[in-house]
Protein backbone atom coordinates (compact mmCIF):
# COMPACT_ATOMS: atom_id res chain seq x y z
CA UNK A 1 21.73 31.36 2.64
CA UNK A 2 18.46 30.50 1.30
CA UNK A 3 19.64 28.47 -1.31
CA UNK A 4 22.08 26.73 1.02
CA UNK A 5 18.89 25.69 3.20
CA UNK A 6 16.92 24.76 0.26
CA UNK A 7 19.49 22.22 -0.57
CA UNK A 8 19.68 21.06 3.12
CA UNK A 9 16.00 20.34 2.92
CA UNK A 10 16.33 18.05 -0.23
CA UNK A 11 19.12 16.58 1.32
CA UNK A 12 17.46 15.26 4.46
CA UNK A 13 14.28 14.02 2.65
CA UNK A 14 16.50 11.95 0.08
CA UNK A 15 18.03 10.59 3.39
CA UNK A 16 15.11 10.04 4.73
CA UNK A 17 13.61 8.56 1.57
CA UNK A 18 17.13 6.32 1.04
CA UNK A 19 16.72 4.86 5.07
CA UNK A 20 13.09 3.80 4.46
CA UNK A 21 14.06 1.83 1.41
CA UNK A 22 16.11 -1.16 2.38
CA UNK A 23 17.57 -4.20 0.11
CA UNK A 24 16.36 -7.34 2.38
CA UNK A 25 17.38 -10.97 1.71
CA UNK A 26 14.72 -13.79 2.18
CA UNK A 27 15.24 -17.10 2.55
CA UNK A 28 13.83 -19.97 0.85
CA UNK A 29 14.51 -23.43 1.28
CA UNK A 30 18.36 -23.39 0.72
CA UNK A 31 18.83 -20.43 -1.23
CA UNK A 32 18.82 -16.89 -0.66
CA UNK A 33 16.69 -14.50 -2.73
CA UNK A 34 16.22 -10.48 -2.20
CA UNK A 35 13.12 -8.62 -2.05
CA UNK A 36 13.18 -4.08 -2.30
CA UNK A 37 11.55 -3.30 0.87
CA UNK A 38 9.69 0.24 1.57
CA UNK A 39 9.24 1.77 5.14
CA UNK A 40 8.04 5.06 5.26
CA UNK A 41 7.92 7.22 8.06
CA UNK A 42 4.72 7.52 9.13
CA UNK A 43 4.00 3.80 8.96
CA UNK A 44 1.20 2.25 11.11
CA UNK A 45 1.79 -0.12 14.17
CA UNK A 46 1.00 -3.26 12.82
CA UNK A 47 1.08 -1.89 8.89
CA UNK A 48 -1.11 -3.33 5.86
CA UNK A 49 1.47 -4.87 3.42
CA UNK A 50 1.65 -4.50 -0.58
CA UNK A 51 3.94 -6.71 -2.72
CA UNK A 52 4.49 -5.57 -6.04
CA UNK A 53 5.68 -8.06 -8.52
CA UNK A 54 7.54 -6.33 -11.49
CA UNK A 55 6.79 -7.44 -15.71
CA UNK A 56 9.50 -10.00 -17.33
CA UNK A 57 12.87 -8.70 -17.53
CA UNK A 58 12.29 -5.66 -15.31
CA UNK A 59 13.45 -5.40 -11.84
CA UNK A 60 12.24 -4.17 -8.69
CA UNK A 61 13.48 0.01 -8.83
CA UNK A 62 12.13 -0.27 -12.40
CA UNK A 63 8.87 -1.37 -10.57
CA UNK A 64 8.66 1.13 -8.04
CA UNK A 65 9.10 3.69 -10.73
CA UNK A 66 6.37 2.63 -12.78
CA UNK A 67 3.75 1.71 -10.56
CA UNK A 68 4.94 4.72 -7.91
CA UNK A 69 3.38 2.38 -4.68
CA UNK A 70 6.13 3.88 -2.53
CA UNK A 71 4.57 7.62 -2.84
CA UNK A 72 1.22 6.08 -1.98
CA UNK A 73 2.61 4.34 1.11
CA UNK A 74 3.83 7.51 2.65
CA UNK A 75 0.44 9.11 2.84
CA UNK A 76 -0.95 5.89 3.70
CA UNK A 77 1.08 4.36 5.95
CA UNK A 78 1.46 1.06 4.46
CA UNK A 79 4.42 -0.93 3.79
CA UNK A 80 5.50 -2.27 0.13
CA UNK A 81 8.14 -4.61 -0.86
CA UNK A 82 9.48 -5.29 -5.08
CA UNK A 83 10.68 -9.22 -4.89
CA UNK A 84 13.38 -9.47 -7.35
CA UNK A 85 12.75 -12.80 -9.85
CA UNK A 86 15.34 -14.87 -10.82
CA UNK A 87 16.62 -13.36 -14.16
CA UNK A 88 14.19 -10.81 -14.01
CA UNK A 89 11.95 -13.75 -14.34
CA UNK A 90 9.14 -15.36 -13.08
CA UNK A 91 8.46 -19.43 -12.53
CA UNK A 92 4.87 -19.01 -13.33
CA UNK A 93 4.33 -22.81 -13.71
CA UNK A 94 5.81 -24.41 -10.81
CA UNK A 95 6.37 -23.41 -6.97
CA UNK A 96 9.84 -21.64 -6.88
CA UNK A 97 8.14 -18.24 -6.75
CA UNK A 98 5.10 -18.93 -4.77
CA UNK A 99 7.20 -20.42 -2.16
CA UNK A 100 9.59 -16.83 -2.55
CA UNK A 101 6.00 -14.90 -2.10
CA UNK A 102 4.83 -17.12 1.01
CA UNK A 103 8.56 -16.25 2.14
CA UNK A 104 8.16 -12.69 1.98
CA UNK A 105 5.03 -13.02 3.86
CA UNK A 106 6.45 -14.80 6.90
CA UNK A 107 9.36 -12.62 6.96
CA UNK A 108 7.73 -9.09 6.54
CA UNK A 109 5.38 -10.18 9.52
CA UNK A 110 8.30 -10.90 11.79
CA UNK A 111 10.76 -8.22 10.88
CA UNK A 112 7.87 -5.50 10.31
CA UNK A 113 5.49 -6.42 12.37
CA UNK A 114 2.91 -6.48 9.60
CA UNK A 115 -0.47 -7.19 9.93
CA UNK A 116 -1.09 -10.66 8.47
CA UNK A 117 -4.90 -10.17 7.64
CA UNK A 118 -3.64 -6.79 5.52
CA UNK A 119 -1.03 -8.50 3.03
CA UNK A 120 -1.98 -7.63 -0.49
CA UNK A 121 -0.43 -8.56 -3.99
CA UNK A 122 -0.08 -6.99 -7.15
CA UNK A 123 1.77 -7.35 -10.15
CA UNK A 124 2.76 -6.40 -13.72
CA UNK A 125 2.62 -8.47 -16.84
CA UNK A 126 4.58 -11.25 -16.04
CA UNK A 127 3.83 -10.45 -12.52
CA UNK A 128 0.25 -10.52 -12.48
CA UNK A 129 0.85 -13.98 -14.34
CA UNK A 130 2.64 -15.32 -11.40
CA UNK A 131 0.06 -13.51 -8.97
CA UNK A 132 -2.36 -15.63 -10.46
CA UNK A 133 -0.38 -18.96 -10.30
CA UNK A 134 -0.33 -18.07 -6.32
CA UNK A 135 -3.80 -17.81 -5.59
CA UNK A 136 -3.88 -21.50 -6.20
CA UNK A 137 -1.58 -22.03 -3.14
CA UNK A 138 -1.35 -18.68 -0.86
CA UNK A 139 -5.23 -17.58 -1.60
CA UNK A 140 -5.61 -17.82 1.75
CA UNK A 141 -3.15 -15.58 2.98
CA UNK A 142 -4.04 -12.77 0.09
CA UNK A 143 -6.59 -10.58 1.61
CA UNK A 144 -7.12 -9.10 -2.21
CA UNK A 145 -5.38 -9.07 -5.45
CA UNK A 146 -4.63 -6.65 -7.78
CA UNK A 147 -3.23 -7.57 -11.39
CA UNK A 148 -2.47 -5.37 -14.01
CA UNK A 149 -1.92 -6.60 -17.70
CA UNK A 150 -1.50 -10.23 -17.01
CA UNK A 151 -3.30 -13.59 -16.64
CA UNK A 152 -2.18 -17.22 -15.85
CA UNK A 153 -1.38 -18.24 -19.77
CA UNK A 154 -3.07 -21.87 -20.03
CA UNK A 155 -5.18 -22.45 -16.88
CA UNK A 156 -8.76 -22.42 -15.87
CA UNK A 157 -9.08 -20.38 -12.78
CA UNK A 158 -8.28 -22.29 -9.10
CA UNK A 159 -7.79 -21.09 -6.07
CA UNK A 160 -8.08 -21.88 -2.06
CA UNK A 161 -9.88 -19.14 -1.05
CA UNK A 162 -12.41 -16.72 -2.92
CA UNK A 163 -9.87 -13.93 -3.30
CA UNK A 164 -11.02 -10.42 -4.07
CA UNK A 165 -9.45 -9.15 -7.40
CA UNK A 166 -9.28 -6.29 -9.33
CA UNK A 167 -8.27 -6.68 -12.52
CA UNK A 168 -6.92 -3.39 -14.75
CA UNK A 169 -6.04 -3.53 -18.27
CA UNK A 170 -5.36 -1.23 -21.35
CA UNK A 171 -7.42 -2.17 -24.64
CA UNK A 172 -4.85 -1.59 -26.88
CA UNK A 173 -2.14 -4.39 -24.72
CA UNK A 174 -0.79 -6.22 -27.44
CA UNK A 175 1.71 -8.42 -25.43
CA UNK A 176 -1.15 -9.74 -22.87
CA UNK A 177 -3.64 -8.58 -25.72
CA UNK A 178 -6.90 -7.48 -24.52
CA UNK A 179 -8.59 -9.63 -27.19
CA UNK A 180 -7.02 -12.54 -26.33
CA UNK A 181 -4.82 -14.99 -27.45
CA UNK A 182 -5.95 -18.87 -28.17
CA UNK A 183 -2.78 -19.99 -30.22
CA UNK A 184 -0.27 -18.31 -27.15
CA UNK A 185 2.77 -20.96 -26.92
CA UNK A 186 2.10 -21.51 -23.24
CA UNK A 187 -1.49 -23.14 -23.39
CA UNK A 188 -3.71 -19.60 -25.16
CA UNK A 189 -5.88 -17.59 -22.91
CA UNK A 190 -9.28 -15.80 -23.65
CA UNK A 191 -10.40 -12.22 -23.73
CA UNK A 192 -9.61 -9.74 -20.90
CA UNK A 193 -13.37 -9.85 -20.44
CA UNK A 194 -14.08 -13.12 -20.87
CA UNK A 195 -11.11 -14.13 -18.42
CA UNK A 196 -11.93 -12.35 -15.45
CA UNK A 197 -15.70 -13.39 -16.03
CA UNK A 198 -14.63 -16.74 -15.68
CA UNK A 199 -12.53 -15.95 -12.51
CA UNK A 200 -16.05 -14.20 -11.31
CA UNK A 201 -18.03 -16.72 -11.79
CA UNK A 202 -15.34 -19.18 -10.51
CA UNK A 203 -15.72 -17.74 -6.78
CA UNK A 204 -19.57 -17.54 -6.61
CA UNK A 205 -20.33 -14.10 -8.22
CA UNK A 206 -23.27 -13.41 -10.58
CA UNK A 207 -21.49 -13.32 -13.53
CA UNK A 208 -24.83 -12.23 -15.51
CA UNK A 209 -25.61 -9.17 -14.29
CA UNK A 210 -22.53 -7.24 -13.74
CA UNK A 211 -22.28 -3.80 -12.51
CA UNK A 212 -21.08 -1.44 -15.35
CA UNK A 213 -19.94 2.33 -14.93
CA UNK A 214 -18.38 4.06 -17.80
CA UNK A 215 -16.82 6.89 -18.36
CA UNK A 216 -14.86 5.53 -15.25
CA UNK A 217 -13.72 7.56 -13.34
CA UNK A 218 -16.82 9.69 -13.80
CA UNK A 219 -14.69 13.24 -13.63
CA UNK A 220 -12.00 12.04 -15.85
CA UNK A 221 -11.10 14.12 -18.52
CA UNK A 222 -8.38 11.36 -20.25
CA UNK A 223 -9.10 7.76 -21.93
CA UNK A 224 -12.24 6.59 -20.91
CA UNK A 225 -12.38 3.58 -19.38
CA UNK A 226 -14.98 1.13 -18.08
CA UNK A 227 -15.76 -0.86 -14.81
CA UNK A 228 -17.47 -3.95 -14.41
CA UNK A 229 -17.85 -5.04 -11.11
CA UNK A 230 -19.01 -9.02 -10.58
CA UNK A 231 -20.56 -9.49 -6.76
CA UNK A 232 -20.29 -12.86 -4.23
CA UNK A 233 -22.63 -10.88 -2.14
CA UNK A 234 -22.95 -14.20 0.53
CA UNK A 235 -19.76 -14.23 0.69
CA UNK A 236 -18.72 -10.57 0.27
CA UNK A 237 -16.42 -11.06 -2.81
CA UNK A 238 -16.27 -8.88 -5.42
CA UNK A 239 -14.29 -9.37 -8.94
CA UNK A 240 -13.65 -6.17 -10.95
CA UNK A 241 -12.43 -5.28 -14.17
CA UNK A 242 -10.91 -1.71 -15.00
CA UNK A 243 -10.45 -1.95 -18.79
CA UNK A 244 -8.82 1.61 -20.36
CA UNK A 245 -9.65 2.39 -23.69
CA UNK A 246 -6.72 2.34 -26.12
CA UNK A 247 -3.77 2.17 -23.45
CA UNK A 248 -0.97 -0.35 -24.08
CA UNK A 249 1.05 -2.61 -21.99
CA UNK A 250 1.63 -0.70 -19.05
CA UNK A 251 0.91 0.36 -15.73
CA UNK A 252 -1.28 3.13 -16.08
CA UNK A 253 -0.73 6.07 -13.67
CA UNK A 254 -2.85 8.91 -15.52
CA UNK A 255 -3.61 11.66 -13.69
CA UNK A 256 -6.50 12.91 -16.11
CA UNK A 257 -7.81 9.24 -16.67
CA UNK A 258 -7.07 5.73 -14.12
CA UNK A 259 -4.39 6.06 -11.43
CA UNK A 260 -3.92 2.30 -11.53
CA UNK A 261 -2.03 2.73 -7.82
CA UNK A 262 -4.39 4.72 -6.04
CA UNK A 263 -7.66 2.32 -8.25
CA UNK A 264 -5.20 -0.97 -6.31
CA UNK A 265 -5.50 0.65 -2.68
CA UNK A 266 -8.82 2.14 -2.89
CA UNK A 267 -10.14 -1.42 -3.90
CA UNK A 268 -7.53 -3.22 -0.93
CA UNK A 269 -7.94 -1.28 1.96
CA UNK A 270 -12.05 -2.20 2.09
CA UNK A 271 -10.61 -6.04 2.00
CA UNK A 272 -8.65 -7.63 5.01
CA UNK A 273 -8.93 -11.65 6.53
CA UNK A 274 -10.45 -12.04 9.99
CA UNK A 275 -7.88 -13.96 12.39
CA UNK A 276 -7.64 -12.57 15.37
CA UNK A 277 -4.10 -10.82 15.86
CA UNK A 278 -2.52 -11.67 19.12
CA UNK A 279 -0.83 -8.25 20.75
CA UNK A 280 3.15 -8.50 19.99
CA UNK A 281 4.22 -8.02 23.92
CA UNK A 282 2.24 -11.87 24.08
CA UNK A 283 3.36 -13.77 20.62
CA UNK A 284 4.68 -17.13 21.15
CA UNK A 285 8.07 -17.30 19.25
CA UNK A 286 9.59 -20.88 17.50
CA UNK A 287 11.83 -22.29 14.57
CA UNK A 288 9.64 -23.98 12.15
CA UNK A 289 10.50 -26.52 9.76
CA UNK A 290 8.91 -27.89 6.49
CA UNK A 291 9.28 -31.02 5.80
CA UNK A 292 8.68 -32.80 2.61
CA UNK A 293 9.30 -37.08 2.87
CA UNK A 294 12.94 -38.28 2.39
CA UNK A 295 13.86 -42.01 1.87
CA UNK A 296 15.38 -42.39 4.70
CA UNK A 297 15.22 -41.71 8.20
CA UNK A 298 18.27 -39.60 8.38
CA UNK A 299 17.01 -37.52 5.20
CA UNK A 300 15.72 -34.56 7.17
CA UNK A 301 17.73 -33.04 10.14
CA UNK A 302 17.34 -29.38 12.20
CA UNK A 303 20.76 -28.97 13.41
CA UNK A 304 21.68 -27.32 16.76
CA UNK A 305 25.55 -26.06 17.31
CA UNK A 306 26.17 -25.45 20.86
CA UNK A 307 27.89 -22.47 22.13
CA UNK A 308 29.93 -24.05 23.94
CA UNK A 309 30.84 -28.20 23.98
CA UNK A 310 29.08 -30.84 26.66
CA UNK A 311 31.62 -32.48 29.27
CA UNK A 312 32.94 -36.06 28.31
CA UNK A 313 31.35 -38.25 30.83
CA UNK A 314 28.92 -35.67 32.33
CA UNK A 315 25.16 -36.24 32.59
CA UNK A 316 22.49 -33.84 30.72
CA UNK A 317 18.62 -33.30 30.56
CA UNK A 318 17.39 -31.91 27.34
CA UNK A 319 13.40 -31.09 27.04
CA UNK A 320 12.40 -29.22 24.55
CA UNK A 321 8.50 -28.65 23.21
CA UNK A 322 7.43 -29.91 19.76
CA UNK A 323 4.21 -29.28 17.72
CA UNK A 324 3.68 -31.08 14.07
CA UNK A 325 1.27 -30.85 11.47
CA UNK A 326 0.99 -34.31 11.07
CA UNK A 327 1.77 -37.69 12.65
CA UNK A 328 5.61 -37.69 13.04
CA UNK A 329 6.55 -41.56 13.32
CA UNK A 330 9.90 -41.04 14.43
CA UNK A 331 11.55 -37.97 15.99
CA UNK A 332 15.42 -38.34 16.73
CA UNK A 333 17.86 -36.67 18.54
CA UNK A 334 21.60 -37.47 18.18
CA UNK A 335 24.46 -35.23 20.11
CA UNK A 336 27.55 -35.50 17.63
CA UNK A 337 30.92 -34.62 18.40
CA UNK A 338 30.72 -32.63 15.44
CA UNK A 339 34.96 -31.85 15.77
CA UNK A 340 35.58 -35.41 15.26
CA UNK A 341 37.36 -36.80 12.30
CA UNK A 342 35.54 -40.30 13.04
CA UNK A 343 31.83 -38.97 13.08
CA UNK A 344 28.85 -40.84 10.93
CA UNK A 345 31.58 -43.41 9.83
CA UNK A 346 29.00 -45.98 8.34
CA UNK A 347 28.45 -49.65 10.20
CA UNK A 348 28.31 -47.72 13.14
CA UNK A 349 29.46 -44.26 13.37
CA UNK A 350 31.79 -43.31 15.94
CA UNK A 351 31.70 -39.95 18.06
CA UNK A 352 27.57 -40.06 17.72
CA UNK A 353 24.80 -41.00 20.35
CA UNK A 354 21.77 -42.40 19.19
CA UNK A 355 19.11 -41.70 21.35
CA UNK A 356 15.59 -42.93 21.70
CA UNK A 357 13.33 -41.23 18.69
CA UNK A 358 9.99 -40.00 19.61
CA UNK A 359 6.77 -40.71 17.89
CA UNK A 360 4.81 -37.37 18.07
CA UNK A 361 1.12 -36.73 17.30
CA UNK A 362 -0.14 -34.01 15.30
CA UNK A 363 -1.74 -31.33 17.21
CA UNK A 364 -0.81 -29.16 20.38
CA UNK A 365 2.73 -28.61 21.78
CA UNK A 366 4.24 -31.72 23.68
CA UNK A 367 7.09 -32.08 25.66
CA UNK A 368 10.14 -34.35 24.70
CA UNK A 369 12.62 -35.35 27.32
CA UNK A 370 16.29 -37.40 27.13
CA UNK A 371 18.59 -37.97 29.89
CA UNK A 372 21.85 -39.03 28.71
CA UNK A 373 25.84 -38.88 29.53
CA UNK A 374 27.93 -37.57 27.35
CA UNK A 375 30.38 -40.30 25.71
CA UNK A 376 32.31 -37.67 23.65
CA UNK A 377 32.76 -33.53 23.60
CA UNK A 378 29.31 -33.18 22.17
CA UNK A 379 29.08 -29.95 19.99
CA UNK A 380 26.09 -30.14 18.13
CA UNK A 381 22.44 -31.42 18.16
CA UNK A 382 20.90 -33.39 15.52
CA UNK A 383 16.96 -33.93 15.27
CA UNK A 384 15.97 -36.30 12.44
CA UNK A 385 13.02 -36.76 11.27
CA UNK A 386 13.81 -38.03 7.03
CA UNK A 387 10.43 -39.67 6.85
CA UNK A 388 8.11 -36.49 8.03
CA UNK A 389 6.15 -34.63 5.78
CA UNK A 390 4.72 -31.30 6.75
CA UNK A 391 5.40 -28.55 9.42
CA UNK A 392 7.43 -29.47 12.41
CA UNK A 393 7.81 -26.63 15.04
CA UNK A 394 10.51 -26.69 17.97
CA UNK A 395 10.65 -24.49 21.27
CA UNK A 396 11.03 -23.68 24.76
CA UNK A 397 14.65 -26.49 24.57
CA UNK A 398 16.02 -26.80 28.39
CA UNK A 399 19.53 -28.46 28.39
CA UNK A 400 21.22 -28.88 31.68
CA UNK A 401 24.04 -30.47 33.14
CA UNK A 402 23.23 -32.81 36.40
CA UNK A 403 23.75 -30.86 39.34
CA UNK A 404 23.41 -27.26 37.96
CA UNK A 405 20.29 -24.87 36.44
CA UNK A 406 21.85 -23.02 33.96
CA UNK A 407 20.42 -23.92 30.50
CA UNK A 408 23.44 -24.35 27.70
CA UNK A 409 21.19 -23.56 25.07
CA UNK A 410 21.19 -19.86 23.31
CA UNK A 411 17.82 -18.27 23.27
CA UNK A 412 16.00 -21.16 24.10
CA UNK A 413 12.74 -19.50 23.55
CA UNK A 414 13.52 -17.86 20.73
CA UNK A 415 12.42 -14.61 22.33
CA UNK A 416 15.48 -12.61 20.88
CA UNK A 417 13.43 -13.20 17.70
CA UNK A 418 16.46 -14.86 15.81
CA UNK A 419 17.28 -18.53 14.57
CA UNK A 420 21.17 -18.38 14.99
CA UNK A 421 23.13 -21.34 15.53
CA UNK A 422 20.39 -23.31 13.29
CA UNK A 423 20.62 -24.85 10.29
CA UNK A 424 19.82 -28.28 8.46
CA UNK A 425 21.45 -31.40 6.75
CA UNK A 426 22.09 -31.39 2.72
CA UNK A 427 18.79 -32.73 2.53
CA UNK A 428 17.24 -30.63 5.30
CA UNK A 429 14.31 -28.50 5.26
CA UNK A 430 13.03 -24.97 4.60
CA UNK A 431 13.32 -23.03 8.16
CA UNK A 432 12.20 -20.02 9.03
CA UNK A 433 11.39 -18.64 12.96
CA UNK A 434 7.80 -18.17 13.31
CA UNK A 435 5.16 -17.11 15.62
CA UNK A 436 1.53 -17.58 16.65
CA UNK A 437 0.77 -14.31 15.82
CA UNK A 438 -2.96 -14.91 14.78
CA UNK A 439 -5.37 -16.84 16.16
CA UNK A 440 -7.67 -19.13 14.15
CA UNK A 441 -10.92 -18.18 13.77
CA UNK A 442 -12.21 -21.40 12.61
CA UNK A 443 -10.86 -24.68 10.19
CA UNK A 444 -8.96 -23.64 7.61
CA UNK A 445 -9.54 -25.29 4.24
CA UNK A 446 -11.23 -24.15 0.92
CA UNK A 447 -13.71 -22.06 0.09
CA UNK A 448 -13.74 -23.03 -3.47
CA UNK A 449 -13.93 -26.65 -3.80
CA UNK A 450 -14.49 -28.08 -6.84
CA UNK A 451 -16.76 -31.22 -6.16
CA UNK A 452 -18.83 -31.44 -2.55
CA UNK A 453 -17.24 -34.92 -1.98
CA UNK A 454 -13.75 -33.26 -1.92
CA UNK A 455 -14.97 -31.54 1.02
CA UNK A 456 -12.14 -31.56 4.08
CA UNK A 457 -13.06 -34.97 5.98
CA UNK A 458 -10.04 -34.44 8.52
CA UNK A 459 -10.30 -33.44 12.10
CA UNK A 460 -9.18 -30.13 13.72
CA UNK A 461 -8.32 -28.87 17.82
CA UNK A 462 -10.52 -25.53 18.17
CA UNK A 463 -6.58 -23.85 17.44
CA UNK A 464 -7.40 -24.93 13.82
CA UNK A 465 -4.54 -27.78 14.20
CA UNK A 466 -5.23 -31.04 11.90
CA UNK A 467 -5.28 -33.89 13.25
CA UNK A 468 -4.68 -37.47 11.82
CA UNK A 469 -6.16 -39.71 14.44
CA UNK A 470 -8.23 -37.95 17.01
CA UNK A 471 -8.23 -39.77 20.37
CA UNK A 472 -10.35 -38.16 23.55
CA UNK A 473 -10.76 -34.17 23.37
CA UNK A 474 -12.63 -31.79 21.47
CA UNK A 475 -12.42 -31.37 17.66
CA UNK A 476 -14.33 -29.47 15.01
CA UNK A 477 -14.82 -31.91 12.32
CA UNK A 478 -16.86 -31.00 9.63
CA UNK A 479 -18.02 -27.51 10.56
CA UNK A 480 -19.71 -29.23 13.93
CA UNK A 481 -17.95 -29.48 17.24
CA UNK A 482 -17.42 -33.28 18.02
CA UNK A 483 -16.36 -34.64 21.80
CA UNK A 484 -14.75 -37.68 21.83
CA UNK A 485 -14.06 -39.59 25.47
């Protein structure tokens, strides 16, 4: 009997264990990728988030094995997630996988509620390589970074925010080798040391008079290993290298020497970004699209299918509520009979309305309105905007037929936090829903610029919105508050 409830105990915690631990597909631009996602049972409210980016020609459960976050995150109460690279590979030179990172982000903040000034990353070899190639882009949203046994192969160090990093490395690495590697095919790097000295002195610390403990840790009774620790203390960065004597290329989980895991969260947890979190009962959802410029005006479309199709000969109102990051010249909306074997027939396609376009100003929501009748059985909505570049958010849509109140569009206000019945054009956009889930606490732009004239000259609303060409209102524009009448 007591072996039977033995076995009933194991039981339930593997089940437990295999319900926290979730495959979850992400999607990016057009495609779908898939990211190993782990929940554990005591997780927090509004969690602190850890992704884990496994070596070249791993794979996320290989990852998780290895580096053994998941175990931390029960005791902690944080939630980590093992993206899965294309080939068990990594695009560590262009923005594939930075754009499958910032993906991750968006979409572990609206499924799991996670606390966007707590999102940390980490990686392995190959991993850490890639984690480097993001700071240049996603800096900003990585409240620290924690790489073990990789650099960015080729590059000086860039980034768009003074990120705090904590670099860990084994001596004896001889695929990312500790001494470096000049003649490396992909552009030669330095040594460990004289890498992340660079990166220290790249975001303001005194890279002259480090802080150096060894043995490190002080009670350990395995390799030694050493810590130097760079300090930005004006700016409260700190850059830190762990380097183990004699270990190899791995992640290095000893319990006698450096717990590379439990060294990560130790260093994260005293890091997090300061916007201001607005309480989930009050979040503001939308879709949001990203547009980059197509040739044409017709290029870029969000597509809308309609539950069910408009009247022939009926008259509708649709409003809806836009917000762009940047002047929009022309924002269309064409009802299609999307049914009809005769639609976008060129030299004037039949079974399509072409309504007036919008021009819309970057900067705070505004409110777009078309009255029109309907000349076929519209089914869908087309907004076109081929010649946009940047982020064009949609909400609070209104359609009604003359006559009545009922509003013929599904989740209008994308309250039921879900995006169905969008999608785009073959040319169209990344989409994703979104929120205003954090406040801005002030302009966003660099902290590490590399020249003082490439300063940010543009002009922002106090939401932190940029703004082309400011007419009357209040802006911050260069650090100072500016009213213009």
């Amino acid at each position: 009997m007591k072996r039977f409830t033995m076995l009933a105990s194991l039981l339930m915690v593997l089940c437990l264990q295999m319900a926290a631990q979730t495959w979850e597909e992400v999607k990016v631009g057009t495609s779908t990728r898939k990211t190993l996602t782990y929940v554990p049972k005591n997780v927090e409210k509004s969690p602190a988030l850890v992704i884990s980016l496994h070596g070249m020609n791993q794979d996320p459960e290989y990852q998780q094995k290895q580096t053994q976050w998941s175990a931390l995150a029960d005791t902690e109460g944080f939630i980590v997630t093992y993206p899965l690279g294309n080939n068990r590979m990594w695009d560590t030179g262009g923005m594939g996988d930075v754009k499958f990172v910032e993906a991750i982000m968006k979409d572990m903040e609206l499924k799991h509620n996670v606390d966007k000034n707590r999102i940390y990353l980490s990686g392995f070899s190959m991993g850490s390589w890639l984690g480097y190639h993001c700071l240049e882009t996603l800096g900003d949203k990585i409240a620290a970074f924690g790489p073990v046994s990789g650099v960015d192969i080729g590059k000086q160090p860039k980034a768009n925010r003074k990120v705090p990093i904590m670099h860990i490395h084994g001596t004896g690495d001889d695929v990312f080798k500790y001494t470096g590697d000049p003649y490396h095919m992909a552009g030669g790097y330095p040594s460990i040391e004289e890498y992340v000295k660079k990166w220290a002195a790249y975001e303001g610390c005194d890279a002259s008079n480090p802080q150096v403990i060894r043995p490190y840790p002080a009670n350990c009774t395995g390799p030694k290993a050493t810590r130097t620790i760079y300090n930005n203390v004006n700016d409260g960065v700190e850059v830190t290298l762990i380097a183990i004597d004699g270990k190899g290329h791995w992640h290095s989980n000893d319990p006698n020497g450096v717990n590379s895991t439990q060294e990560l969260w130790n260093f994260f947890k005293f890091h997090q970004l300061n916007q201001h979190s607005v309480p989930v009962e009050n979040r503001n959802y939308f879709i949001r699209y990203e547009s980059t410029v197509g040739e044409n005006l017709w290029d870029r479309q969000a597509i809308y299918t309609l539950p069910k199709a408009l009247e022939k000969g009926a008259k509708y109102t649709l409003t809806m509520k836009v917000r762009t990051s940047a002047d929009c010249a022309e924002l269309g909306f064409w009802p299609i009979w999307n049914a009809s074997d005769n639609k976008n027939q060129w030299g004037g396609s039949n079974d399509v309305q072409y309504l007036a376009a919008y021009p819309v100003e970057a900067g705070e929501w505004k409110t777009l309105t078309w009255n029109f009748t309907a000349n076929f059985t519209l089914d869908t909505f087309q907004f076109v905007f081929g010649k946009y570049g940047g982020t064009l958010d949609i909400d609070d849509l209104v359609l009604v037929k003359e006559g009545t109140s009922e509003n013929l569009i599904a989740n209008a206000d994308f309250s039921a936090r879900h995006i169905q019945g969008w999608s785009t054009n073959w040319n169209g956009p990344s989409y994703s829903l979104a929120n205003d889930a954090y406040q801005s606490t002030g302009i966003t732009q660099p902290s590490v610029v590399a020249q003082p004239s490439q300063q940010d000259d543009a002009y922002y609303t106090l939401q932190g919105v940029r703004v082309s060409h400011p007419t009357s209102g209040i802006f911050i524009h260069k650090g100072r508050k500016i009213v213009m009448k």
